[in-house]
N, C-alpha and C. Protein backbone atom coordinates (compact mmCIF):
# COMPACT_ATOMS: atom_id res chain seq x y z
N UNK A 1 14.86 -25.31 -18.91
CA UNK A 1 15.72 -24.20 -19.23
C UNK A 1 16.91 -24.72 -20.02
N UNK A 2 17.35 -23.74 -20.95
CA UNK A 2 18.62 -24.28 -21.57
C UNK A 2 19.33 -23.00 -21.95
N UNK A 3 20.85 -23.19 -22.15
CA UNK A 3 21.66 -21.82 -22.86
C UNK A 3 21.77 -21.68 -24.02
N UNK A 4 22.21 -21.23 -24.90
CA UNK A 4 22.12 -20.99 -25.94
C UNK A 4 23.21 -19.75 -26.51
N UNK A 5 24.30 -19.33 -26.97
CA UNK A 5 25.44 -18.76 -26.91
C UNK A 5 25.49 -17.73 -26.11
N UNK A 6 25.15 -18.18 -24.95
CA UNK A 6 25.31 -17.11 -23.41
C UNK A 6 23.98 -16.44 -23.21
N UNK A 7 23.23 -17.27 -24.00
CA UNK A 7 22.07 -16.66 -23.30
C UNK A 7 20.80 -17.91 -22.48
N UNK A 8 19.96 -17.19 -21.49
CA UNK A 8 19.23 -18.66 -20.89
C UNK A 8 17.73 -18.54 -21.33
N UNK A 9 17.05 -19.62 -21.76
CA UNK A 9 15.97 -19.42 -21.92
C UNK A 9 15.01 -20.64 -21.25
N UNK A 10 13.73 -20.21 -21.22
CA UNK A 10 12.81 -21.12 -20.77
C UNK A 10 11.86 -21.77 -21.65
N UNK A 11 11.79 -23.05 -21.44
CA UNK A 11 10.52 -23.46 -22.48
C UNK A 11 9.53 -24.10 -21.23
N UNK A 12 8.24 -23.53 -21.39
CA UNK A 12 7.21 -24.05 -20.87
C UNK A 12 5.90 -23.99 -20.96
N UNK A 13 4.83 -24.22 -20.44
CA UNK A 13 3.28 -23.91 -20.79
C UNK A 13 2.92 -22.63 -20.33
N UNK A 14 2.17 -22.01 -21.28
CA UNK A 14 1.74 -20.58 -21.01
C UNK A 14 0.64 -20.50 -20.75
N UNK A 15 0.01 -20.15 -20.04
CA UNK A 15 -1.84 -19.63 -19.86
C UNK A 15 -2.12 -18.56 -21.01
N UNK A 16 -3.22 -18.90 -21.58
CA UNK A 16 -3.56 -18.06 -22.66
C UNK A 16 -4.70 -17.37 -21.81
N UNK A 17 -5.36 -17.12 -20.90
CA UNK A 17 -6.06 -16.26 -20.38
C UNK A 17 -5.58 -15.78 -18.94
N UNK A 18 -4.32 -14.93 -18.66
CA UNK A 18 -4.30 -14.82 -17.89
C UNK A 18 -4.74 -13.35 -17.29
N UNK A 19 -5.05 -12.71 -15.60
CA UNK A 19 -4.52 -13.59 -14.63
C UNK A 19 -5.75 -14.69 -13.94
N UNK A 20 -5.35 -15.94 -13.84
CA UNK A 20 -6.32 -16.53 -13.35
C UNK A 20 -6.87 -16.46 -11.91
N UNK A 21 -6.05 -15.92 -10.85
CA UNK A 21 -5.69 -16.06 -9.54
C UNK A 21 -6.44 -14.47 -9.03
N UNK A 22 -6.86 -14.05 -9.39
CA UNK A 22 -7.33 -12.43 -8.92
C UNK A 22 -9.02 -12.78 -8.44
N UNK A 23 -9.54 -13.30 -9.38
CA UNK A 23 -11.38 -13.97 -8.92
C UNK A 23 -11.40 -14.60 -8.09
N UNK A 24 -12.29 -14.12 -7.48
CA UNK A 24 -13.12 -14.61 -6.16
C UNK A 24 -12.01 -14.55 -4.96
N UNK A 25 -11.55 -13.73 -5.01
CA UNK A 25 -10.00 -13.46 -3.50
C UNK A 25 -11.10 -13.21 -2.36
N UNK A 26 -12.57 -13.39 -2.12
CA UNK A 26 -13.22 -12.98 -1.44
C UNK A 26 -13.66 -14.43 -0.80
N UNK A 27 -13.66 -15.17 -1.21
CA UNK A 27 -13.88 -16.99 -0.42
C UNK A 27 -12.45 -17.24 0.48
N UNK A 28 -13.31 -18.05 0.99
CA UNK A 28 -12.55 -18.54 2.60
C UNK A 28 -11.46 -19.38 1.22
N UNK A 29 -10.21 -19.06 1.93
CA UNK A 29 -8.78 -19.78 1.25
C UNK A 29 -9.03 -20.98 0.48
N UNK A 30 -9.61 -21.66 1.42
CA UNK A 30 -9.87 -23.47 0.70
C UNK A 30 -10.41 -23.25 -0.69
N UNK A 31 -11.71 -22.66 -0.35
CA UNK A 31 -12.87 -22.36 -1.47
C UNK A 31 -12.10 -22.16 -2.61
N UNK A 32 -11.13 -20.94 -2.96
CA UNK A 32 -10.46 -20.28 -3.56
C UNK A 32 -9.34 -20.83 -4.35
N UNK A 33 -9.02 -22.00 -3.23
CA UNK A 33 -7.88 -22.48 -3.51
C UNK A 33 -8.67 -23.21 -4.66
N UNK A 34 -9.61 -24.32 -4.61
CA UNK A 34 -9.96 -25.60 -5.46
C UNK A 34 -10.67 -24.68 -6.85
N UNK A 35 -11.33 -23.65 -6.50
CA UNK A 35 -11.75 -23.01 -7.74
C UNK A 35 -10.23 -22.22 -9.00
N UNK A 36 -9.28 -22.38 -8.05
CA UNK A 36 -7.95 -21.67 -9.10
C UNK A 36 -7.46 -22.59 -9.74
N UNK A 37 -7.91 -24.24 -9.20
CA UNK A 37 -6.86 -25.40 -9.96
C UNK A 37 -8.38 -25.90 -10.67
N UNK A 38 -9.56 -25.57 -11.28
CA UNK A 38 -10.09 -26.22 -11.97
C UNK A 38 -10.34 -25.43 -13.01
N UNK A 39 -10.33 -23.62 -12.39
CA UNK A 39 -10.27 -22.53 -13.59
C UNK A 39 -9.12 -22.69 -14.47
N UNK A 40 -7.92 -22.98 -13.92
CA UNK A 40 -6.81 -23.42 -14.48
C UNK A 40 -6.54 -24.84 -15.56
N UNK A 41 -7.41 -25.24 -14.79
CA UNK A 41 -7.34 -26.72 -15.89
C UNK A 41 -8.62 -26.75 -16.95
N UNK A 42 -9.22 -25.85 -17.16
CA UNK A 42 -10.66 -25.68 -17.91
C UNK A 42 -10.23 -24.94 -18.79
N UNK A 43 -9.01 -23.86 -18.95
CA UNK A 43 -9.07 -22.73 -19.59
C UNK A 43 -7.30 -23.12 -21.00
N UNK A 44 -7.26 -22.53 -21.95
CA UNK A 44 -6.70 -23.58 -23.03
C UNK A 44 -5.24 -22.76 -22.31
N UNK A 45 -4.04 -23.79 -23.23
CA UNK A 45 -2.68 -23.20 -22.42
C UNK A 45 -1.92 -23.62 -24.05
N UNK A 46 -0.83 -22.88 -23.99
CA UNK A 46 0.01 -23.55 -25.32
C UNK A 46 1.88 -24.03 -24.48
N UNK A 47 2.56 -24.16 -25.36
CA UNK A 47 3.80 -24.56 -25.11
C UNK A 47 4.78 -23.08 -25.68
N UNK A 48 5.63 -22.37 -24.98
CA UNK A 48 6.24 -20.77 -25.23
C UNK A 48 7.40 -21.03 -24.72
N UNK A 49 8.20 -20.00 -25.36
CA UNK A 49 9.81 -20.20 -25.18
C UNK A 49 9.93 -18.71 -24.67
N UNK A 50 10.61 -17.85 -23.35
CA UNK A 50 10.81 -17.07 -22.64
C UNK A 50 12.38 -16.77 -22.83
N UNK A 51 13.02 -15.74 -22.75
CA UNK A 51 14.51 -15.34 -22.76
C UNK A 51 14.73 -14.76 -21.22
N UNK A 52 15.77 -15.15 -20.51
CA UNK A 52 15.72 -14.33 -19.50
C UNK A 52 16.83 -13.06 -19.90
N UNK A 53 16.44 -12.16 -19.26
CA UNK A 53 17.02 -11.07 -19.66
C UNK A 53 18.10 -10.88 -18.04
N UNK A 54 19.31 -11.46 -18.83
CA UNK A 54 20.32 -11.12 -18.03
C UNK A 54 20.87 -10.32 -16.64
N UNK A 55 19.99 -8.44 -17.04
CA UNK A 55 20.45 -7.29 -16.42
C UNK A 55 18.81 -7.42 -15.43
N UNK A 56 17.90 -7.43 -16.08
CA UNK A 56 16.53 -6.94 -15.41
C UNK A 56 16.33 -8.86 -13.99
N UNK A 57 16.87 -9.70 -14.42
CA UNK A 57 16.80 -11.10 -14.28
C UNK A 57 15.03 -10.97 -14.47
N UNK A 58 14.36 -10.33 -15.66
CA UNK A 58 13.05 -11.04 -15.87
C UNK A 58 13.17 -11.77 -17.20
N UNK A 59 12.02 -12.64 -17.20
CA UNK A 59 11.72 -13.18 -18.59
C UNK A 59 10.86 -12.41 -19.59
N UNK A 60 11.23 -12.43 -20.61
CA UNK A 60 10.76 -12.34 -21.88
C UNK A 60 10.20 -13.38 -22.88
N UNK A 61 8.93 -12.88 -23.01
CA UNK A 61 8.29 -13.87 -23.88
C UNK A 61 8.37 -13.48 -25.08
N UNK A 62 9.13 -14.85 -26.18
CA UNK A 62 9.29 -14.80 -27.06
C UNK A 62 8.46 -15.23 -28.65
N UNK A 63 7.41 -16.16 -28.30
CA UNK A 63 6.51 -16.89 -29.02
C UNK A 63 6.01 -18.06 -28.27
N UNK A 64 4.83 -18.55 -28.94
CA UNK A 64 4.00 -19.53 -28.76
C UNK A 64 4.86 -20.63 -29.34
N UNK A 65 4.51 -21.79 -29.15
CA UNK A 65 5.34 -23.08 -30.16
C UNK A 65 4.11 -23.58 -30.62
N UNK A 66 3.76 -24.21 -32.00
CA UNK A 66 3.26 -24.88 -32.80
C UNK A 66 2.59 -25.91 -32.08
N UNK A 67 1.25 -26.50 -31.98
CA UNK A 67 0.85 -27.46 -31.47
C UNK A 67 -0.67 -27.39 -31.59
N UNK A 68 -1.08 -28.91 -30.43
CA UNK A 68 -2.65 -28.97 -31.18
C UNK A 68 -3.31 -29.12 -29.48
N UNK A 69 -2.98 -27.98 -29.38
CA UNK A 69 -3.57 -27.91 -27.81
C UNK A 69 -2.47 -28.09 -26.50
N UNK A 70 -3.12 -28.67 -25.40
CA UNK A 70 -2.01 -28.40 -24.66
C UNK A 70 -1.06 -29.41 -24.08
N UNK A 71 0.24 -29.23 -24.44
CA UNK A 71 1.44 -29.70 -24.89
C UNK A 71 2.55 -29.52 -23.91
N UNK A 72 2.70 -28.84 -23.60
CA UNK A 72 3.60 -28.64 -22.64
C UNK A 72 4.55 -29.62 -21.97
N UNK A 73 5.32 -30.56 -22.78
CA UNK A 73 6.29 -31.08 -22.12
C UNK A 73 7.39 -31.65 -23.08
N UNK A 74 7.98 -30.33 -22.97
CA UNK A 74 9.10 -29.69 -24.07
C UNK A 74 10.48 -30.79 -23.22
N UNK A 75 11.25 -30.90 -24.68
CA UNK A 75 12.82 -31.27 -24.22
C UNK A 75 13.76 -31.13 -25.06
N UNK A 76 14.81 -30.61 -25.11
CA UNK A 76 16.06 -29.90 -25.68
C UNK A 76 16.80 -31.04 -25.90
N UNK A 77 17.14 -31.11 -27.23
CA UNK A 77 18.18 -31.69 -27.99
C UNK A 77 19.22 -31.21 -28.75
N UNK A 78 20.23 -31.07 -28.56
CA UNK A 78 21.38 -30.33 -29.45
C UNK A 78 21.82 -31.20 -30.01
N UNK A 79 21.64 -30.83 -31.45
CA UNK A 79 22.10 -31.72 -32.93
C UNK A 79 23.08 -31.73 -33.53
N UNK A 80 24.23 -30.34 -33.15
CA UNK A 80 25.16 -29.64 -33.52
C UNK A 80 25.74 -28.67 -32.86
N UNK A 81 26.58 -28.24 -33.42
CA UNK A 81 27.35 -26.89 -32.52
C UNK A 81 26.80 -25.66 -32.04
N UNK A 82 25.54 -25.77 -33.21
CA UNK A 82 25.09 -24.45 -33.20
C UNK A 82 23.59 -24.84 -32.35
């Protein structure tokens, strides 16, 4: 997360097919559980920058970021004032 002239935003990995977590809610927990972390890691993801919206405190998604698959491990550098 970082600010930006009073405002906060998020940079992180997005699921491009979501929701992943709704299939198969019918297996015993365990089952369910190991099938959500391999559907999850099988399925493509990008790197997205989110705004939180101040009044609602939800996020807003703002765009995808540029990349060659999945990327996701963003870090903020300020170069200048702005």
């Amino acid at each position: 997360m970082f600010t930006w002239k009073n405002q906060t935003f998020l940079v992180g990995r997005r699921d491009l097919n979501p929701p992943y977590d709704r299939a198969w809610k019918w297996l015993p927990f365990v089952i369910w559980k190991y099938y959500n972390l391999v559907s999850f890691s099988l399925r493509g993801h990008t790197t997205a920058i989110w705004r939180l919206d101040q009044d609602t405190m939800k996020l807003e998604w703002l765009t995808d970021l540029p990349g060659a698959g999945d990327n996701a491990f963003p870090s903020i550098l300020q170069i200048d004032e702005n």
